[in-house]
Protein backbone atom coordinates (compact mmCIF):
# COMPACT_ATOMS: atom_id res chain seq x y z
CA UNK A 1 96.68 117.13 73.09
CA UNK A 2 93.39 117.40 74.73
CA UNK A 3 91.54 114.88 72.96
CA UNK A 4 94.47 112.57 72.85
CA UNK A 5 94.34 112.79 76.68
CA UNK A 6 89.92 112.02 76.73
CA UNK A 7 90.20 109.33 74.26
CA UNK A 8 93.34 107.54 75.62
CA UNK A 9 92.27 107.44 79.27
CA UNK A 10 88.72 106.79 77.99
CA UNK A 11 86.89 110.02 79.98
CA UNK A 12 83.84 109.67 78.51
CA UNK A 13 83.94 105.50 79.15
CA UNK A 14 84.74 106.30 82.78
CA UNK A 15 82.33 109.33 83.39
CA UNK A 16 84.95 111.74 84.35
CA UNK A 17 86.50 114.86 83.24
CA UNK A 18 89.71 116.74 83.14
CA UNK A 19 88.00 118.78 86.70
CA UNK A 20 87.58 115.27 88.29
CA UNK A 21 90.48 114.02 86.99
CA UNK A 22 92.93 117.03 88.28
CA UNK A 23 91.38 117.55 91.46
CA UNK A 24 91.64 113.85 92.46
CA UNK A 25 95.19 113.78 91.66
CA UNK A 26 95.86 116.89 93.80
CA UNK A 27 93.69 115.31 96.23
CA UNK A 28 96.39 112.35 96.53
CA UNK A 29 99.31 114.17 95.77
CA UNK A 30 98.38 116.11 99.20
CA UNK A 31 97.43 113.32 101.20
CA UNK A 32 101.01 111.39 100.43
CA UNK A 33 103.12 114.17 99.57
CA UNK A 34 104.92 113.57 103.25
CA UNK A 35 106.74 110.86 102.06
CA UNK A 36 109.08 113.97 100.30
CA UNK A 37 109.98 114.78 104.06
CA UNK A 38 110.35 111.06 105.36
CA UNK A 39 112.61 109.62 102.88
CA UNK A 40 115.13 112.06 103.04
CA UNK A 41 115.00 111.91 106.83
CA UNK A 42 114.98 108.34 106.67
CA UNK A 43 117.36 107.41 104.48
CA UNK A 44 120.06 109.91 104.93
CA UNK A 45 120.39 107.80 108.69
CA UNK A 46 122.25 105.51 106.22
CA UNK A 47 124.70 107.99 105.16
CA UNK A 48 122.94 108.75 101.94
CA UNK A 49 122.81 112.88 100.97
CA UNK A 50 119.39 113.93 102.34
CA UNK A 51 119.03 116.78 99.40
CA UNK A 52 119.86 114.02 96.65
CA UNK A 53 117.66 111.85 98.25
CA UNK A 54 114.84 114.49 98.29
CA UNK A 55 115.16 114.79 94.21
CA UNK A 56 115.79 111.16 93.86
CA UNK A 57 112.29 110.79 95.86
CA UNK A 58 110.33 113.47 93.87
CA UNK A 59 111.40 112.12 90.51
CA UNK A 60 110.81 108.79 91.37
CA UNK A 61 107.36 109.41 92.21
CA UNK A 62 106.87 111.03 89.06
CA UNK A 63 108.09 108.59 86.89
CA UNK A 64 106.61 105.74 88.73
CA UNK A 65 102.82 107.21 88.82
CA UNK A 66 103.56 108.59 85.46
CA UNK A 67 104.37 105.01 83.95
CA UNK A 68 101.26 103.74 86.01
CA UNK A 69 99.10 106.53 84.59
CA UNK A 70 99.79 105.39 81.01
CA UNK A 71 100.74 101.90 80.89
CA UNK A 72 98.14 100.42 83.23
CA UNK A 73 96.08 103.35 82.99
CA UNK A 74 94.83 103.16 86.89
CA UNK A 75 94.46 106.62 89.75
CA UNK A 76 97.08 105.00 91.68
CA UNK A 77 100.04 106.94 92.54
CA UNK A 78 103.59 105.55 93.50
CA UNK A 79 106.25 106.35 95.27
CA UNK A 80 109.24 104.85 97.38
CA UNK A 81 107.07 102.71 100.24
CA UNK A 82 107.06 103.74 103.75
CA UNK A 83 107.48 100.28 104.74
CA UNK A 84 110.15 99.53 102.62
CA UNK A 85 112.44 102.70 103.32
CA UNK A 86 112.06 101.30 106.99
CA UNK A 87 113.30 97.83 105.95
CA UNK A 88 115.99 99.06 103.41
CA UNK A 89 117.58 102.26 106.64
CA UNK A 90 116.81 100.34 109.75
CA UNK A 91 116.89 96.16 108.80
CA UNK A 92 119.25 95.94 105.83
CA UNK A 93 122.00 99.25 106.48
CA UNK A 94 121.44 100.04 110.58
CA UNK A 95 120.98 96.51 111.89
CA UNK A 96 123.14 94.40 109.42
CA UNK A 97 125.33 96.62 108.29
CA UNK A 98 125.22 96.88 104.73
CA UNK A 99 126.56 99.50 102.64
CA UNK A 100 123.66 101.84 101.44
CA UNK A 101 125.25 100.98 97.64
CA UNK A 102 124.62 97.81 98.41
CA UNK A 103 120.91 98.02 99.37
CA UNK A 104 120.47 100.11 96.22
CA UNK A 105 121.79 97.19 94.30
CA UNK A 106 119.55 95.01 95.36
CA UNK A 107 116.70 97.19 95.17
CA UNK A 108 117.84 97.33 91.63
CA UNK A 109 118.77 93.64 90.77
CA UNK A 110 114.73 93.31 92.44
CA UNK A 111 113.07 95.95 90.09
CA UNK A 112 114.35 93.52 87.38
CA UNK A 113 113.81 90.11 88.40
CA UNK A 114 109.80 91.45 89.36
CA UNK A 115 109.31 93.09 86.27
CA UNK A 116 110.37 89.51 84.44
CA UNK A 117 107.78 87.87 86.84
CA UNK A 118 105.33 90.55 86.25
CA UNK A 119 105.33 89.42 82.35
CA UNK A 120 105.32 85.85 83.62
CA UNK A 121 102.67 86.29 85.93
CA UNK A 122 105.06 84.52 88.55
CA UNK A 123 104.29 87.42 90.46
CA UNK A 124 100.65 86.63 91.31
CA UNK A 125 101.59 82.95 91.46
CA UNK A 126 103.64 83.57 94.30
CA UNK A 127 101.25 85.94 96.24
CA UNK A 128 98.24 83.33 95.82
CA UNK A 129 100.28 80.48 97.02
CA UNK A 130 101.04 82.29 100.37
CA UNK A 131 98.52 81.80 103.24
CA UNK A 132 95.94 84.80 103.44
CA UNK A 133 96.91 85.19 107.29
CA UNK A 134 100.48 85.24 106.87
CA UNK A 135 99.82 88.34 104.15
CA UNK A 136 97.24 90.12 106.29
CA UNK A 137 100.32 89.76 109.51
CA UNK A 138 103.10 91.31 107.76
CA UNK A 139 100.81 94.35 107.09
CA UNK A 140 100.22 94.27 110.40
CA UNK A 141 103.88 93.76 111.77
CA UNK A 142 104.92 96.71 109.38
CA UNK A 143 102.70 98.88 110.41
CA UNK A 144 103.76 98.31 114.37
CA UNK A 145 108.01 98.38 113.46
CA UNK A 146 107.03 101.99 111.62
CA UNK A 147 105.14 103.03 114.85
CA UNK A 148 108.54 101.99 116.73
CA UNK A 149 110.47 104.02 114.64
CA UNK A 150 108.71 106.68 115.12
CA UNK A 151 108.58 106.74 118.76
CA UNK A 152 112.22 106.05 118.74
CA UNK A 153 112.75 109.26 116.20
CA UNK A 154 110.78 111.11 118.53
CA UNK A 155 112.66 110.67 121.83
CA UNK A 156 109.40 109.20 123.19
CA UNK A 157 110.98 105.55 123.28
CA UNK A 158 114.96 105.09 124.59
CA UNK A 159 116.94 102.87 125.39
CA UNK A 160 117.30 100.81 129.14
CA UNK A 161 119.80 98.75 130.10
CA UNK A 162 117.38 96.88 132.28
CA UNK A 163 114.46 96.70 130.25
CA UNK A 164 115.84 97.08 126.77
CA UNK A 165 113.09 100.02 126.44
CA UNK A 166 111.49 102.41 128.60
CA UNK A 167 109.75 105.92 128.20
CA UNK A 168 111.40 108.91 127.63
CA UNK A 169 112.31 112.52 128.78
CA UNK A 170 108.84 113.61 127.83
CA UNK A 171 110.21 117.29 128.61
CA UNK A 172 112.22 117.11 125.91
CA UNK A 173 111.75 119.41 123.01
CA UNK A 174 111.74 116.75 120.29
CA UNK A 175 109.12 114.80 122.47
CA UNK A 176 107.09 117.38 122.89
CA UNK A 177 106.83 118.48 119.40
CA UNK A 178 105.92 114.91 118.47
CA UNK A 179 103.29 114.48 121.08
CA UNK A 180 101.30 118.08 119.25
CA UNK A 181 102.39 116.91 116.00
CA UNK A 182 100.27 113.12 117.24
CA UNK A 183 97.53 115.53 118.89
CA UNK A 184 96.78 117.98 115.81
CA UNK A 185 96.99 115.26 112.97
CA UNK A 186 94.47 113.38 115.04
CA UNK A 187 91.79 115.86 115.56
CA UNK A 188 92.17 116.21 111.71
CA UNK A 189 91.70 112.64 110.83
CA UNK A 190 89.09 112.54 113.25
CA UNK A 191 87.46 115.32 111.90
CA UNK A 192 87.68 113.94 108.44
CA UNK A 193 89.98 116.79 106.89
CA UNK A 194 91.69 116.28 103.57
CA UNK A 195 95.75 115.90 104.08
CA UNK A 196 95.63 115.67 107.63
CA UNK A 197 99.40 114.02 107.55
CA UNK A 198 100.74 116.80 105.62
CA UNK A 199 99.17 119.89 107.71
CA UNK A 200 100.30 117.81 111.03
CA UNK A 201 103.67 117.72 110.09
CA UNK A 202 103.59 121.07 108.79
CA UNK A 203 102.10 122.70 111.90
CA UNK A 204 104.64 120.86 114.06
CA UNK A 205 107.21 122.08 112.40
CA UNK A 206 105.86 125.68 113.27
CA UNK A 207 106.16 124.79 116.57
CA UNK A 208 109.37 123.58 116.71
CA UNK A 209 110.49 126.45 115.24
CA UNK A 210 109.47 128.36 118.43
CA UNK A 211 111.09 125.22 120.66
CA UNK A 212 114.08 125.43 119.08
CA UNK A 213 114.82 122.38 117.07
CA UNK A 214 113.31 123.56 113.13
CA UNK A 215 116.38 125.82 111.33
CA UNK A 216 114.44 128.01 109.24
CA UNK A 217 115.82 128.02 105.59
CA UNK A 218 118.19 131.65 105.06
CA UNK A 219 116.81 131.74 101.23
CA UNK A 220 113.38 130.94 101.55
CA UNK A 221 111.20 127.84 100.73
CA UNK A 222 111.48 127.70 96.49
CA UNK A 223 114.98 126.64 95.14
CA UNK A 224 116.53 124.49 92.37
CA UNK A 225 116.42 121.03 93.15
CA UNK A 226 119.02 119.72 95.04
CA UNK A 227 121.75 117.53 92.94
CA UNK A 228 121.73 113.79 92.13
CA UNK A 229 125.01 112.95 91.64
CA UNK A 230 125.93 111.47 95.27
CA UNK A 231 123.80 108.68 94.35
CA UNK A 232 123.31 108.59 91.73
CA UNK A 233 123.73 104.92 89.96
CA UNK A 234 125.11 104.17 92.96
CA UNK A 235 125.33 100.51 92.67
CA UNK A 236 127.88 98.08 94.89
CA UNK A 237 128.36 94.38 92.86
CA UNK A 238 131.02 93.19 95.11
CA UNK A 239 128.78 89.82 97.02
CA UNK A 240 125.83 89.89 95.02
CA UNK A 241 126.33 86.44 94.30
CA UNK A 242 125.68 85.53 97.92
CA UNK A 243 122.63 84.28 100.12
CA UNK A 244 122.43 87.05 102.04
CA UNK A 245 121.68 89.07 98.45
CA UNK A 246 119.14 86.36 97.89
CA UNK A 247 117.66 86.60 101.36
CA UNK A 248 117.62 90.61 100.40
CA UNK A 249 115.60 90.26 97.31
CA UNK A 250 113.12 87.56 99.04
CA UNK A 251 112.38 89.85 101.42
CA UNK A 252 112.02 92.83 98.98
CA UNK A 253 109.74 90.38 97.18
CA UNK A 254 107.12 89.79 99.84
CA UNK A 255 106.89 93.27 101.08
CA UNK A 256 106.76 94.91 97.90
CA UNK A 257 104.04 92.04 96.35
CA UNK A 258 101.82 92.83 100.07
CA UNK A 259 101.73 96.36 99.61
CA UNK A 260 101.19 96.51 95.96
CA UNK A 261 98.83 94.22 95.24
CA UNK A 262 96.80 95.23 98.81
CA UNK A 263 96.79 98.70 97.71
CA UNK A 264 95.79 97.92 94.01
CA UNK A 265 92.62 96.24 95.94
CA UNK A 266 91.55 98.90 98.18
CA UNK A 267 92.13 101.09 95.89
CA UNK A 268 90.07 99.60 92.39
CA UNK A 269 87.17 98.27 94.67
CA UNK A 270 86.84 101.82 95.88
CA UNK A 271 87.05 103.05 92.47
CA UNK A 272 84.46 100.49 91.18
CA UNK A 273 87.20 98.93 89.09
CA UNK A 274 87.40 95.72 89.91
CA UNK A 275 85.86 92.92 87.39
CA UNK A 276 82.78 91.08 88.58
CA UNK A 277 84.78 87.31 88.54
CA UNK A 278 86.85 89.85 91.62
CA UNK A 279 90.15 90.17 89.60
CA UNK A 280 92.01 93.79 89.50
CA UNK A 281 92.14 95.05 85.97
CA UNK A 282 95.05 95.92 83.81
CA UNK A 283 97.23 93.60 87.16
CA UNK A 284 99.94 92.46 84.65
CA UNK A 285 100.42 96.40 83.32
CA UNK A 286 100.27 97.60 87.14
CA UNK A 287 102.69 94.90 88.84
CA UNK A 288 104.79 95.77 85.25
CA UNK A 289 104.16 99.56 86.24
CA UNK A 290 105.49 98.99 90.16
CA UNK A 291 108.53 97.00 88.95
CA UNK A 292 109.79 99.38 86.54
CA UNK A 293 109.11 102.26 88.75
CA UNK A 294 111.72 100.67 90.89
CA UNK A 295 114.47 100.21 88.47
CA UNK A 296 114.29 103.55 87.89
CA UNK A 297 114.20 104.89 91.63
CA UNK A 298 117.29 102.50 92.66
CA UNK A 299 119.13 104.61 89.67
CA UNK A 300 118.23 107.36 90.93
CA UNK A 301 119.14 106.16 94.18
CA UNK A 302 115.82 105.53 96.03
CA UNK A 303 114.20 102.54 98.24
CA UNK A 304 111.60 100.48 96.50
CA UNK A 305 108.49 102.76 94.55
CA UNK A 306 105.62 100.96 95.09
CA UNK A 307 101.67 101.72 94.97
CA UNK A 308 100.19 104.20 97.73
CA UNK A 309 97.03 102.98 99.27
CA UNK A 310 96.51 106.70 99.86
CA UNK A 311 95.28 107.13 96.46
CA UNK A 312 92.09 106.15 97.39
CA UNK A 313 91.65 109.46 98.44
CA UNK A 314 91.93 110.61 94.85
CA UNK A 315 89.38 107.83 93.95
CA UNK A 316 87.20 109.51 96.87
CA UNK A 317 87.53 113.00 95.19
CA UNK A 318 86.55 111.44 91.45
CA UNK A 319 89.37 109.73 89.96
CA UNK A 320 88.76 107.08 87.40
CA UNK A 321 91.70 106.97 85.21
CA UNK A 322 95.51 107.16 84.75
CA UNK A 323 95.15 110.62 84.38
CA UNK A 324 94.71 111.02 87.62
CA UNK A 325 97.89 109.59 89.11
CA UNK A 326 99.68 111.40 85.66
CA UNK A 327 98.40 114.27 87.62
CA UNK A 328 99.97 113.53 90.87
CA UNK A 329 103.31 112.89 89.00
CA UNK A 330 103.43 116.13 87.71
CA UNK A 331 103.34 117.68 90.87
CA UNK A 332 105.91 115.92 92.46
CA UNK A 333 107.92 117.50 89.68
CA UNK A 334 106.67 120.86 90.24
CA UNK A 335 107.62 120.15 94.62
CA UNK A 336 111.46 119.51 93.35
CA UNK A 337 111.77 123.26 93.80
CA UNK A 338 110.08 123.28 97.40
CA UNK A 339 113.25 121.56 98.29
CA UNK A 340 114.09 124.04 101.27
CA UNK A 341 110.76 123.71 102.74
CA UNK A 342 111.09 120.31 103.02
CA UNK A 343 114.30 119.22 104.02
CA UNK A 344 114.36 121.67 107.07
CA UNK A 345 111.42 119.67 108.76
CA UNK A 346 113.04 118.03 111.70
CA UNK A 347 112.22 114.03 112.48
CA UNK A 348 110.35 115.37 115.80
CA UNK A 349 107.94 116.34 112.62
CA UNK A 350 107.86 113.46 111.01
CA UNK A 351 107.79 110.71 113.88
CA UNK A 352 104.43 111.27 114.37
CA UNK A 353 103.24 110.90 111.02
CA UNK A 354 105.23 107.57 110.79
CA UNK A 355 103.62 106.38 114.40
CA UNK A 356 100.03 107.11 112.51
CA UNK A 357 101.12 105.39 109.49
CA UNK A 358 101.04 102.27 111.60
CA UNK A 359 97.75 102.99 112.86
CA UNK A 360 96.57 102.90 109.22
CA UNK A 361 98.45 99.66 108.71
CA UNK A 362 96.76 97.71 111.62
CA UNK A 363 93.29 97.19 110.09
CA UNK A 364 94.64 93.96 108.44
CA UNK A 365 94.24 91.73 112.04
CA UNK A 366 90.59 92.16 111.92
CA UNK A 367 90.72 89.39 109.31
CA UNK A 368 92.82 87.08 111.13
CA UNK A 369 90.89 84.00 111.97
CA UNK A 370 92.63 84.21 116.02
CA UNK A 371 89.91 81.06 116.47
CA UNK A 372 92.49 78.52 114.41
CA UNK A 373 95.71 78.01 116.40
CA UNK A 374 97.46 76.98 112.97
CA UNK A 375 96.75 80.32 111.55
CA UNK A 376 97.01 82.65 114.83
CA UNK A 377 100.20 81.71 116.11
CA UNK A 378 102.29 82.01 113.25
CA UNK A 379 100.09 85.33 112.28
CA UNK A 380 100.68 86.61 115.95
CA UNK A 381 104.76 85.17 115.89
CA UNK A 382 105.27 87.83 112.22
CA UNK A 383 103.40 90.61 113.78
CA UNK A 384 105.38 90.68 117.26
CA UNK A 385 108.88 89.81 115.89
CA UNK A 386 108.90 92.41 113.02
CA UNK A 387 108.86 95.18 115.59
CA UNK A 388 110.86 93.62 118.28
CA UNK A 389 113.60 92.14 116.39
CA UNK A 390 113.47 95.16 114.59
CA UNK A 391 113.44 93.04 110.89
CA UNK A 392 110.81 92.64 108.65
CA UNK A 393 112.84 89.81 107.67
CA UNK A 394 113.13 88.04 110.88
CA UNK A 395 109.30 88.20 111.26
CA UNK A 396 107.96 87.28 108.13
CA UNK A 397 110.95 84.03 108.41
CA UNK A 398 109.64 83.19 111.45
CA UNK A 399 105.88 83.36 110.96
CA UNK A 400 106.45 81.33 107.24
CA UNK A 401 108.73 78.23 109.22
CA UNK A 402 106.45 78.23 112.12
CA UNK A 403 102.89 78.12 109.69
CA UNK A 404 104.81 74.82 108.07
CA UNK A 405 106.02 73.45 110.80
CA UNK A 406 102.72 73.65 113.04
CA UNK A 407 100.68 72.68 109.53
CA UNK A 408 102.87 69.63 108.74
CA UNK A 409 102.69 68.25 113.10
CA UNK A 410 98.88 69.07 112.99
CA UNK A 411 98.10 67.02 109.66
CA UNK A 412 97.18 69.56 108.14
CA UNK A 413 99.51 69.52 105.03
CA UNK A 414 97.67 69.00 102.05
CA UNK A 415 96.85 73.01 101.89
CA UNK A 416 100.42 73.69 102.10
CA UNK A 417 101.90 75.04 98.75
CA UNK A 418 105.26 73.86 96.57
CA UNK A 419 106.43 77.64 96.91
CA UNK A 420 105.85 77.64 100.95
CA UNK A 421 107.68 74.97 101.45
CA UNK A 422 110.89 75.99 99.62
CA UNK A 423 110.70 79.96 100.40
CA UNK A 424 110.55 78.08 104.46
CA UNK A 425 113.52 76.23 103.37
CA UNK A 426 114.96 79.21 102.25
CA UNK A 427 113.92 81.31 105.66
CA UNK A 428 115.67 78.48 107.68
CA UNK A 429 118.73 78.41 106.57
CA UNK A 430 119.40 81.90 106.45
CA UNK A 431 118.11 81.86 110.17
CA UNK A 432 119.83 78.82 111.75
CA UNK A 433 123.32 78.68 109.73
């Protein structure tokens, strides 16, 4: 078993070991092992059962960096997107009111159209036919609605009949526990130490346990995992033959391509992967990896499992190979039976991890050419009306009908794309009818 494992993940091609390859999978497993503690708290807003979403989460993660691990053979890890657990809770079940079945469904019904465009290569088609700014603002707008959420989950931001939003009760024990939870993580990311995320939201919870608002488990922290069954194939097929379904799976489409294939770059170059002609190796097995990874969450009844940009912290710590996300996999499966631990971490906890998330997500608008009007307002339109429309969809609609529109009325036409003018067709209708 052994050698299977050195000669099929090519250790001795690679310059790595079984020591580098299992420490830099621990080393990512730790830095993006939080998303065990957001999902369920995210998702179970929708009416989903937070336990089954907690094993749905973990076993998702392990099958999809598993089936990256071996089929594309790449240290990146996957698991259900931060972005996209926003988009699927707050756009497509809070704000317009679908069932959570029905999310799952299209979550599903997505998994399976990408992986056919994954083997087509329609995928990448797609992606390089979309302007560079327009990719490089929904990052950006993402990364700003998670921020929202979490001030919102932390009491921080409330509600005002005047002013839509204004500041809140900052003595307020949730608030408070979010502002240390903000302060700790901080000093640890600023002081460079290794799951900074985790330990914030760890040592928050500690505190809140003294303010009141963490409910310490009666049975301790190990336990069997928590059943499936409530949603388990979960699936809703009444209306999928509708636009809004195919407004759904657009949507799922561009978020899911951006933070793939953006974290498939950070994450290769870093690992002195990427080819010399500057194409990402293995891309068909990896976008094939991503898409089948979500099949299997949405039966399991999970958002969207995509790529985790925090791998690159494995990469930092020596990972070369699929073994290394393999790794990470495995030890998702081993936190099933941490269940207890945690699902009794309160969102106070977890609203500042999600409100430095979107710190991590802002780098993209250094890129943004702000100097061309034709590219900055439409960039600046997505990143502003993601948050406060509180869509994804409604910003990235938006940004792709005005970049046409202003394109076409300054002349500028000839670098506009078959693909952006119908997915802008697409966006308008679904906006103005």
């Amino acid at each position: 078993m052994i050698n299977f494992f050195k000669n099929y993940f090519e250790f001795e091609k690679h310059g790595t070991n079984f020591r580098k390859e299992i420490l830099a999978g621990a080393t990512t497993f730790v830095t993006m092992v939080y998303v065990l503690a957001l999902a369920p708290g995210m998702l179970s807003q929708t009416g989903m059962d937070k336990g089954a979403v907690f094993t749905a989460t973990a076993v998702g993660a392990f099958l999809g960096s598993t089936i990256m691990g071996f089929l594309a053979k790449l240290p990146v890890a996957l698991a259900p997107g931060v972005g996209l657990l926003a988009f699927f809770t707050y756009t497509v079940c809070i704000t317009l009111g679908y069932s959570w079945q029905f999310a799952l469904t299209a979550v599903f019904i997505e998994g399976i159209i990408f992986a056919i465009m994954s083997i087509l290569n329609i995928r990448e088609i797609i992606f390089n036919a979309i302007p560079a700014s327009l990719k490089l603002a929904i990052s950006v707008g993402i990364g700003l609605f998670i921020t929202f959420i979490g001030l919102q989950n932390s009491g921080l931001v409330v509600d005002n009949p005047a002013t839509l939003v204004t500041l809140g009760n900052l003595h307020d024990h949730h608030a408070i526990v979010t502002m240390i939870g903000l302060v700790i993580t901080s000093l640890m990311l600023i002081w460079r130490i290794p799951a900074a995320i985790l330990l914030g939201i760890i040592l928050s919870t500690i505190v809140g346990i003294f303010l009141g608002i963490t409910n310490l488990p009666q049975n301790g922290i190990f336990s069997s995992p928590p059943s499936i069954s409530p949603i388990f194939c979960q699936f809703e097929w009444n209306n999928i033959f509708t636009f809004d379904m195919l407004f759904l799976l657009i949507t799922f489409l561009f978020v899911d391509v951006f933070d793939t294939i953006g974290s498939l770059i950070g994450i290769t170059s870093k690992a002195n992967l990427m080819g010399k002609d500057g194409k990402l190796p293995h891309i068909k097995e990896a976008l094939l990896s991503d898409s089948l990874a979500t099949i299997a969450g949405a039966v399991l009844g999970t958002s969207t499992i995509t790529a985790y940009v925090e791998s690159a912290s494995g990469v930092s710590a020596g990972g070369k190979t699929g073994f290394t996300a393999f790794v990470v996999g495995l030890l998702f499966l081993l936190a099933l039976f941490l269940s207890p631990f945690f699902l009794i971490i309160p969102s106070a906890s977890t609203a500042a991890a999600l409100i430095l998330v979107g710190l991590f997500m802002m780098a993209p608008i250094l890129e943004i050419d702000f100097h061309d009007y034709t590219e900055a307002v439409p960039a600046f339109l997505t990143i502003v009306l993601i948050p406060l429309t509180y869509s994804i969809a409604n910003g990235i609609a938006v940004g792709f009908i005005s970049y046409v529109l202003l394109n076409l009325l300054s002349g500028k036409h000839r670098h506009l794309s078959v693909a952006m003018y119908v997915l802008t067709i697409i966006f308008a209708l679904k906006l103005f009818l």
